[in-house]
C-alpha atoms as a PDB file:
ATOM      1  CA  UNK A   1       0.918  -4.161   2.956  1.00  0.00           C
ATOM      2  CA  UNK A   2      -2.517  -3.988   1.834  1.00  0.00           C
ATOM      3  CA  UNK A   3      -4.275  -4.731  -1.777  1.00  0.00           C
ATOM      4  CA  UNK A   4      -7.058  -3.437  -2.166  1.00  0.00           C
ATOM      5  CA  UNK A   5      -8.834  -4.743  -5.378  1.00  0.00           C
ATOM      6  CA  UNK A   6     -11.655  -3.287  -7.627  1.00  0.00           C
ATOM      7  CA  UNK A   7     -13.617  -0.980  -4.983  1.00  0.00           C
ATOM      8  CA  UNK A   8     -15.346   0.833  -7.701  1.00  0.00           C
ATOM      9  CA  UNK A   9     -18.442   2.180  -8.418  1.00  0.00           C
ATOM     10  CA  UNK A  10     -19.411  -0.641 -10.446  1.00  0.00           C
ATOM     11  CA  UNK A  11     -19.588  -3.223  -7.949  1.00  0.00           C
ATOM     12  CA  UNK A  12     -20.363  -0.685  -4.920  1.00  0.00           C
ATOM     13  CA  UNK A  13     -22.855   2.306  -6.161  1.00  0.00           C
ATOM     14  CA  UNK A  14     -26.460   1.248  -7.331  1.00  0.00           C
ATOM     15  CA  UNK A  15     -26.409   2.170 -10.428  1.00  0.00           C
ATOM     16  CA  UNK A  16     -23.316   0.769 -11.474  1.00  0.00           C
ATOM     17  CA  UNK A  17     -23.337  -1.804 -14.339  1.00  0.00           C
ATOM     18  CA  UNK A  18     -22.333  -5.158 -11.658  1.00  0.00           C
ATOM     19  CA  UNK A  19     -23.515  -3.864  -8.405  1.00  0.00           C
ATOM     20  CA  UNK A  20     -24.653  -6.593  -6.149  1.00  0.00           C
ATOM     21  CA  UNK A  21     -26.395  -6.378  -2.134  1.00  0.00           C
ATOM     22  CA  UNK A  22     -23.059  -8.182  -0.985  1.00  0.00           C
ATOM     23  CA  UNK A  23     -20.671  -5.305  -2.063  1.00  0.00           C
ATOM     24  CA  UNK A  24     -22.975  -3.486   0.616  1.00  0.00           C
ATOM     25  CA  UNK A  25     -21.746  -6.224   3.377  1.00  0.00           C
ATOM     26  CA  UNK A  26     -18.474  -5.626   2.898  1.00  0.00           C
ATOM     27  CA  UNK A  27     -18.190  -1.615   2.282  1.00  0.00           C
ATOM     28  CA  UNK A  28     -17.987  -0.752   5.952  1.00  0.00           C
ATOM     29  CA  UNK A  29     -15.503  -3.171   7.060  1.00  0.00           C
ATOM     30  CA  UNK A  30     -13.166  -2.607   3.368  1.00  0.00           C
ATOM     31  CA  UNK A  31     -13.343   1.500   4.602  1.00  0.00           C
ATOM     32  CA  UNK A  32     -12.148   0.544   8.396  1.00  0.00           C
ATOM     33  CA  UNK A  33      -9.505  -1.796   7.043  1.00  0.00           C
ATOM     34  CA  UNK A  34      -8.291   0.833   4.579  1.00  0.00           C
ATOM     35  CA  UNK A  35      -7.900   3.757   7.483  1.00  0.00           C
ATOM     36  CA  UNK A  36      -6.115   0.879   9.768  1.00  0.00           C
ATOM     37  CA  UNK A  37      -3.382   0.761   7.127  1.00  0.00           C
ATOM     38  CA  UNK A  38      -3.357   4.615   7.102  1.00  0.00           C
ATOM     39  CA  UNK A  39      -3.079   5.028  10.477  1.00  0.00           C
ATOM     40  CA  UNK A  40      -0.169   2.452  10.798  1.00  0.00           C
ATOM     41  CA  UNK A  41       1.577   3.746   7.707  1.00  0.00           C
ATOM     42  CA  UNK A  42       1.207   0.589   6.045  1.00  0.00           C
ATOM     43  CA  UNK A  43       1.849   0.644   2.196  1.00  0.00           C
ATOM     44  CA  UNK A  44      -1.606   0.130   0.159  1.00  0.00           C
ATOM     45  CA  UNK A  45      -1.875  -0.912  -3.178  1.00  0.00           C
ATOM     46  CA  UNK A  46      -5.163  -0.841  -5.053  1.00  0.00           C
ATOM     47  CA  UNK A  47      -6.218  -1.712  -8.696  1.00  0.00           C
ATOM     48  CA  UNK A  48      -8.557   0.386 -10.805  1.00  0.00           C
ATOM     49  CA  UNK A  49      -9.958  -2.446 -13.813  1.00  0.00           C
ATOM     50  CA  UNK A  50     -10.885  -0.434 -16.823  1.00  0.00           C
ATOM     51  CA  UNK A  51     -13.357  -1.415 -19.473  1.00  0.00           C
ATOM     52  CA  UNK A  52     -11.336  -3.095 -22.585  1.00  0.00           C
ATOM     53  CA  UNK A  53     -12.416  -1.457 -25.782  1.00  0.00           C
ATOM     54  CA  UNK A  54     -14.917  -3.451 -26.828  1.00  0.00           C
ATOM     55  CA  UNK A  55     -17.347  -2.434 -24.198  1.00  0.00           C
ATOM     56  CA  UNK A  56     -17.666   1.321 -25.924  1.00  0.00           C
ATOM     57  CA  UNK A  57     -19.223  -0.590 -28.695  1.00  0.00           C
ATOM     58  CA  UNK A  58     -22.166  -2.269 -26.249  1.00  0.00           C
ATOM     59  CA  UNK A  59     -22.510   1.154 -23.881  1.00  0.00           C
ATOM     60  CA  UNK A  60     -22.011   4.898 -23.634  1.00  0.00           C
ATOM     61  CA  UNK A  61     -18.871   6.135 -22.270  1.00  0.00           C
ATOM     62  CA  UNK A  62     -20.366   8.130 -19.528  1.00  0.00           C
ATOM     63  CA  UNK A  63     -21.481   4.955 -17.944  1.00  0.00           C
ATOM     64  CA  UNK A  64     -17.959   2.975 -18.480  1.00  0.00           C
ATOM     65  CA  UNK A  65     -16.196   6.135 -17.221  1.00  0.00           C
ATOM     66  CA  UNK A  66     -18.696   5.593 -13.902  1.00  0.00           C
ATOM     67  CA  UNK A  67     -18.213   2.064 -13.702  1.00  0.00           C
ATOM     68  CA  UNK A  68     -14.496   2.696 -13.794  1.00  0.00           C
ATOM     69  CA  UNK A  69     -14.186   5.390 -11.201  1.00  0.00           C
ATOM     70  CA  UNK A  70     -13.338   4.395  -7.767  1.00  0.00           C
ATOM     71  CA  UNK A  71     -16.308   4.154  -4.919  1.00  0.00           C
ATOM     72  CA  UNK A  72     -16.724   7.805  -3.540  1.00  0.00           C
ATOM     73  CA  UNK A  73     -16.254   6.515   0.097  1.00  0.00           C
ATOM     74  CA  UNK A  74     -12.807   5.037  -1.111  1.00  0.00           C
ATOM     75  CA  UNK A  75     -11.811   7.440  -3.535  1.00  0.00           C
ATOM     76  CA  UNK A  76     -10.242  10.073  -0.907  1.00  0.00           C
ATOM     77  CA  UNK A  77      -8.569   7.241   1.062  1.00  0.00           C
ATOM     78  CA  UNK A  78      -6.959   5.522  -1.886  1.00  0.00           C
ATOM     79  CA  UNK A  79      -6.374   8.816  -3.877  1.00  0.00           C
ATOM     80  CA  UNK A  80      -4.514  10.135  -0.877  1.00  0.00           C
ATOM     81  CA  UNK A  81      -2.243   7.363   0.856  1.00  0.00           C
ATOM     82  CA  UNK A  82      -2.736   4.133  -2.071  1.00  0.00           C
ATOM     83  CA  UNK A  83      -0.649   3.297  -5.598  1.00  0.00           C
ATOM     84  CA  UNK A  84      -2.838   2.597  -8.182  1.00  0.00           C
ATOM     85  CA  UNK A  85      -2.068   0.093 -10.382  1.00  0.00           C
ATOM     86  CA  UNK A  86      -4.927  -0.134 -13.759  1.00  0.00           C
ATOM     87  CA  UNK A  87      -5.653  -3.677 -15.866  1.00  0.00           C
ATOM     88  CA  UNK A  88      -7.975  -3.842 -18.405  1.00  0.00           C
ATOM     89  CA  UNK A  89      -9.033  -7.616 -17.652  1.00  0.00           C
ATOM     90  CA  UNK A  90      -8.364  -9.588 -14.238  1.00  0.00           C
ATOM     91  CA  UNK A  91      -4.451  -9.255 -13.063  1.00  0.00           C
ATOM     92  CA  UNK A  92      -2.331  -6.763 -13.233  1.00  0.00           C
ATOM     93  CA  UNK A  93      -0.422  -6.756 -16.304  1.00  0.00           C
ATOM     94  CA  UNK A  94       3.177  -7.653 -16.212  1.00  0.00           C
ATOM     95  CA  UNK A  95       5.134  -4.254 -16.659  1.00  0.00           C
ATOM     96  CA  UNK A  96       2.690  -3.225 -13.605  1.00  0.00           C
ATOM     97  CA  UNK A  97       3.848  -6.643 -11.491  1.00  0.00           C
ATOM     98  CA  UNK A  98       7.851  -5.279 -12.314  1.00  0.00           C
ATOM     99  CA  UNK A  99       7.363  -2.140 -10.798  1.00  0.00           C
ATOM    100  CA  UNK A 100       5.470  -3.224  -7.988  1.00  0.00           C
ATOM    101  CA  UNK A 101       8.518  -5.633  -7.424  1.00  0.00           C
ATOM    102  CA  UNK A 102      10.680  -2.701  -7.896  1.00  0.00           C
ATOM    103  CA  UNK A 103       8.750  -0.625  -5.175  1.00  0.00           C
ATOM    104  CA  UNK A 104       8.251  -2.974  -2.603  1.00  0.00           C
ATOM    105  CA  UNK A 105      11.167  -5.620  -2.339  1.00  0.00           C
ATOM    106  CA  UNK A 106      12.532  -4.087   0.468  1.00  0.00           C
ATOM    107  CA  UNK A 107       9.474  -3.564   2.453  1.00  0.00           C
ATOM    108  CA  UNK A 108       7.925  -7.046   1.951  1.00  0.00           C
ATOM    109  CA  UNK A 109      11.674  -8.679   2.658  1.00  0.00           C
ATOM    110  CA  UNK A 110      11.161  -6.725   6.443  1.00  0.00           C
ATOM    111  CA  UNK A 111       7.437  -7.163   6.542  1.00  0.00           C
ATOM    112  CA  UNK A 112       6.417 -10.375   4.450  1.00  0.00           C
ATOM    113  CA  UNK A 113       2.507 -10.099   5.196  1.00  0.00           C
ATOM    114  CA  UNK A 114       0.654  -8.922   2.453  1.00  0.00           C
ATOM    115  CA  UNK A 115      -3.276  -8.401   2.648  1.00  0.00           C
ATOM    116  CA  UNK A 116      -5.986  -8.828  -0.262  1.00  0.00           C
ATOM    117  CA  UNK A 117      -9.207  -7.147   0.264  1.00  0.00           C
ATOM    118  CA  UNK A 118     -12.056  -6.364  -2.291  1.00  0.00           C
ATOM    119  CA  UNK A 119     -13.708  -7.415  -5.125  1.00  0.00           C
ATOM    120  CA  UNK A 120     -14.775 -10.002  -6.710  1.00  0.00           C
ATOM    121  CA  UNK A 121     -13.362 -13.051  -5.095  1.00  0.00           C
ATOM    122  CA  UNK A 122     -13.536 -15.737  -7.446  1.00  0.00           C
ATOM    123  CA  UNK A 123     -12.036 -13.539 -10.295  1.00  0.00           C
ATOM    124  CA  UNK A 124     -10.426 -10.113  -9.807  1.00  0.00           C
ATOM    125  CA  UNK A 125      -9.161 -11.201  -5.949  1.00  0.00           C
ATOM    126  CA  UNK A 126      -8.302 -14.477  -7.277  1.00  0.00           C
ATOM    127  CA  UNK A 127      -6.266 -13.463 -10.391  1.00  0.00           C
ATOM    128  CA  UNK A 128      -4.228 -10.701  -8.374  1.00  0.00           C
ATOM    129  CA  UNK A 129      -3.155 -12.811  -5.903  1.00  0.00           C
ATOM    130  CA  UNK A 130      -1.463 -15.226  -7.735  1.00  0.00           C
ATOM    131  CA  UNK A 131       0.054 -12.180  -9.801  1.00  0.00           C
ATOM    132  CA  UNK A 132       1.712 -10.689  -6.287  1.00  0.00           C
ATOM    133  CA  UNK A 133       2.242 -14.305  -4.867  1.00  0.00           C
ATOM    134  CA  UNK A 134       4.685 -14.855  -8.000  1.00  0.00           C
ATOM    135  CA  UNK A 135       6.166 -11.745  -7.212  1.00  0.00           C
ATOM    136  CA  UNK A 136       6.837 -11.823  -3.884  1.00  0.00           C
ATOM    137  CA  UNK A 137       6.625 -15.860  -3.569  1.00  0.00           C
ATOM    138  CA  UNK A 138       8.246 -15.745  -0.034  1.00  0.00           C
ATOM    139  CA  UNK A 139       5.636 -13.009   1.438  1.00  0.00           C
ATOM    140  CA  UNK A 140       2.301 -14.490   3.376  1.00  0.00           C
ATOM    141  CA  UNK A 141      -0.407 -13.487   1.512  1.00  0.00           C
ATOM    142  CA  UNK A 142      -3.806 -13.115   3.321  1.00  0.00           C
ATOM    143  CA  UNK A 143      -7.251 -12.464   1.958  1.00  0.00           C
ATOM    144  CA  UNK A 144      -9.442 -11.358   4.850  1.00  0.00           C
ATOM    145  CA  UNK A 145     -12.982 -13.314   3.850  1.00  0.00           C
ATOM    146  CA  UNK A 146     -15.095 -10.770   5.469  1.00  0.00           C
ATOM    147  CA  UNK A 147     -13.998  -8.059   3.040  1.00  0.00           C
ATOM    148  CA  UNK A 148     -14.056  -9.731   0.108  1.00  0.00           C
ATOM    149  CA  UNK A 149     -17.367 -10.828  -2.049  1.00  0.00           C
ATOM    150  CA  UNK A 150     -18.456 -12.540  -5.345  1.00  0.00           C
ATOM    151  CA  UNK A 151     -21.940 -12.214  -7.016  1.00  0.00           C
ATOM    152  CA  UNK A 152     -21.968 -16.145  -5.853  1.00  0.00           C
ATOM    153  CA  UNK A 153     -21.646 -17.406  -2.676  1.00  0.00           C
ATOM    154  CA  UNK A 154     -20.548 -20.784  -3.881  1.00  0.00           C
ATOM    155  CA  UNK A 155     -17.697 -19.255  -6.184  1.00  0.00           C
ATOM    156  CA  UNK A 156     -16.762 -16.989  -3.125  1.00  0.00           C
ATOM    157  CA  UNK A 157     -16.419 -20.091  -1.055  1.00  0.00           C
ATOM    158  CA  UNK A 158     -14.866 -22.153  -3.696  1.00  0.00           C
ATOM    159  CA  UNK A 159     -12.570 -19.866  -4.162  1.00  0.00           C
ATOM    160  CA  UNK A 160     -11.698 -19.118  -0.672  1.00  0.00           C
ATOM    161  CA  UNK A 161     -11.151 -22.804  -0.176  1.00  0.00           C
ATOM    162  CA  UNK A 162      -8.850 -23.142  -3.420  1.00  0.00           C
ATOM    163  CA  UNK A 163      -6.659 -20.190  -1.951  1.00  0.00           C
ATOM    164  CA  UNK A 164      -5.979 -22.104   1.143  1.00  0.00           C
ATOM    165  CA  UNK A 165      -4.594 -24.527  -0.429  1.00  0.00           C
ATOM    166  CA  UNK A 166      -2.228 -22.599  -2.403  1.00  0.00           C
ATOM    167  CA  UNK A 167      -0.304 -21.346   0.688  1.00  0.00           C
ATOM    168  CA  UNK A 168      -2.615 -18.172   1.147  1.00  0.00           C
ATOM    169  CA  UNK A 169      -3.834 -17.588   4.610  1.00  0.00           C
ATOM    170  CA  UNK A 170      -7.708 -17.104   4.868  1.00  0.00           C
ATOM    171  CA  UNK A 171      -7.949 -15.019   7.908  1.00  0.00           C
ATOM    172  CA  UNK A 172     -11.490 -12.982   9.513  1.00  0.00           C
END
């Protein structure tokens, strides 16, 4: 199974509201790991964060209706063959972690690996990880740390380093 976390426009288009050069590093690699999984029928799961209300206040809703939409070169991919699951701040809410239970028990029981890719490491990556490691605590959770990327190198590293010591595989 793969997660893929976040790959929206605001991180990976220019003019989106957190874009960074690093999102850029990882775009090709995050679009070849998504068509593996397609090609081997692996189950994807991606998250879509949307702006809490607050934001509307600060900024127009044309531009948090941008930020929010998923990265053009993912959108078909994910659209297509992915689950979408929204939050409004870092994890995915509970009644979102039930059903994912609900749809995938079986699969991870027969195939325990389950893949994180996206962004950002050291908050989005970070928080949904522990949501689907307390889900599926038995499953081997891998984050790939070539496809994943924080605005700071230190708190990508840092983070990178905390996961392996919580029983999550950090794999290139």
């Amino acid at each position: 199974m793969l997660v893929v976390i976040d790959v929206q426009n605001d991180t990976f288009d220019e003019r989106g509201s957190n874009f960074a050069e690093w999102s850029k590093v990882i775009e090709e690699g995050v679009a070849k790991r998504i068509d593996q999984s397609i090609e081997n029928n692996e189950s994807i799961i991606y998250t879509k964060n949307l702006y809490p209300d607050f934001e509307y206040d600060e900024r127009s809703a044309e531009s948090i209706h941008f930020d929010e939409a998923i990265y053009p070169k993912f959108y078909t991919r994910l659209e297509d063959y992915g689950d979408e699951y929204t939050k409004t701040f870092y994890g995915i809410p509970p009644n979102h972690a039930q059903n994912i239970y609900e749809n995938y028990k079986d699969e991870v029981e027969t195939n325990q690996t389950i893949e994180f890719i996206g962004v950002e490491t050291n908050v989005c990556v970070l928080a949904n990880i522990m949501v689907i490691q307390n889900i599926f605590p038995e499953a081997n959770i891998t984050v790939n740390k070539k496809l994943v990327a924080a605005a700071s190198d230190d708190l990508h590293d840092k983070t990178l380093e905390v996961l392996s010591n919580m029983n999550v595989f950090v794999v290139e």
